[in-house]
Protein backbone atom coordinates (compact mmCIF):
# COMPACT_ATOMS: atom_id res chain seq x y z
CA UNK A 1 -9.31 11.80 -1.50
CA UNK A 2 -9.57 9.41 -4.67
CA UNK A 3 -11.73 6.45 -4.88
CA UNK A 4 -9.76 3.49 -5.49
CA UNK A 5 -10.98 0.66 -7.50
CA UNK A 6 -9.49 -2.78 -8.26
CA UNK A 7 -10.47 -4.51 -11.57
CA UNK A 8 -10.55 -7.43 -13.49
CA UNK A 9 -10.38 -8.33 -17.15
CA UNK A 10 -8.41 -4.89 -17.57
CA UNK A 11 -7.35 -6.29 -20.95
CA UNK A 12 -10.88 -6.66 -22.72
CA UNK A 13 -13.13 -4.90 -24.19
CA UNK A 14 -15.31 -3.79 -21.58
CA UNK A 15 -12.52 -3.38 -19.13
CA UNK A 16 -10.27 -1.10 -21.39
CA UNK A 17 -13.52 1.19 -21.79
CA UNK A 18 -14.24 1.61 -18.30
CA UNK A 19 -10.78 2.10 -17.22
CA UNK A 20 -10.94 4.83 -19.87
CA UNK A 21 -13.46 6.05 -17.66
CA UNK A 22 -13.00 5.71 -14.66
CA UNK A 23 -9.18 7.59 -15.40
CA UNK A 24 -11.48 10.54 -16.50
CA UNK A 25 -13.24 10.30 -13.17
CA UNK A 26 -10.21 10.72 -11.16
CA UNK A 27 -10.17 7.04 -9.55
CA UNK A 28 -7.05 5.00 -8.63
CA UNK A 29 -7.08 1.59 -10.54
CA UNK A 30 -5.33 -1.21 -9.72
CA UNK A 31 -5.49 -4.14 -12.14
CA UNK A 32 -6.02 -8.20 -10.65
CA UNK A 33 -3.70 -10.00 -12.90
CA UNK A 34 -5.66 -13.46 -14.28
CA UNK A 35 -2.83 -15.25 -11.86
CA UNK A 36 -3.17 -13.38 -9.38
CA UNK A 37 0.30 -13.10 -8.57
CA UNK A 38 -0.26 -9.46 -7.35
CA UNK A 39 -2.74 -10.46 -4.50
CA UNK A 40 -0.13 -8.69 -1.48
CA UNK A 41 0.15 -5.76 -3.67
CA UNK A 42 -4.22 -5.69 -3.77
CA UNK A 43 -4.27 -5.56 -0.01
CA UNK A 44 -2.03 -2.90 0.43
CA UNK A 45 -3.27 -0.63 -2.36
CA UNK A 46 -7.32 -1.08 -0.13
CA UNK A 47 -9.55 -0.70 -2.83
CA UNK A 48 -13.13 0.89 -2.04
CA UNK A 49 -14.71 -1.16 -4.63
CA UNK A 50 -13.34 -4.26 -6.82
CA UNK A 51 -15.17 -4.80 -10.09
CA UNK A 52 -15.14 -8.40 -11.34
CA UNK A 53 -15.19 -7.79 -15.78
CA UNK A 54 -12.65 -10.80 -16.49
CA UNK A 55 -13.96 -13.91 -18.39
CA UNK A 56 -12.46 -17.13 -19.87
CA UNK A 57 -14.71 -16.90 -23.19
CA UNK A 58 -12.89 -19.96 -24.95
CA UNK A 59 -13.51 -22.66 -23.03
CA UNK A 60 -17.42 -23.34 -21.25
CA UNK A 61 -16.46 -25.09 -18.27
CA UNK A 62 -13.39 -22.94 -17.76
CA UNK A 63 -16.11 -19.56 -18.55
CA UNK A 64 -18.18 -21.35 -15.97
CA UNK A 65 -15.78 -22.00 -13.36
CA UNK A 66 -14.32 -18.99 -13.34
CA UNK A 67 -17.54 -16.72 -13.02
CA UNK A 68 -20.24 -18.40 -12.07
CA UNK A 69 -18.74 -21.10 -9.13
């Protein structure tokens, strides 16, 4: 059975790298849009871990907000 991993910030840096990754280790990725307009489809697909790699870099109190609070 494949692990099955949910992640944000699938569209930097970081996250395009470990995706890269992670496809070469087999897992099942599902990707948290920034709106997260796909929460349903997040609870059906049961992820066995969720790594958090999204950031708002261009504003500080929105970079705060959003990772820190």
């Amino acid at each position: 059975m494949r692990n099955k991993i949910a992640i944000t910030g699938h569209t930097g840096f970081i996250g395009k790298n470990l995706i890269n990754r992670l496809t070469k280790l087999n897992f099942e990725i599902f990707f948290i849009d920034k709106n997260l307009e796909n929460l349903r489809e997040l609870i059906e697909f049961d992820p066995d871990y969720i790594c958090h790699m999204g950031a708002e870099i261009y504003d500080d109190n929105k970079m705060f907000d959003s990772n820190v609070v």
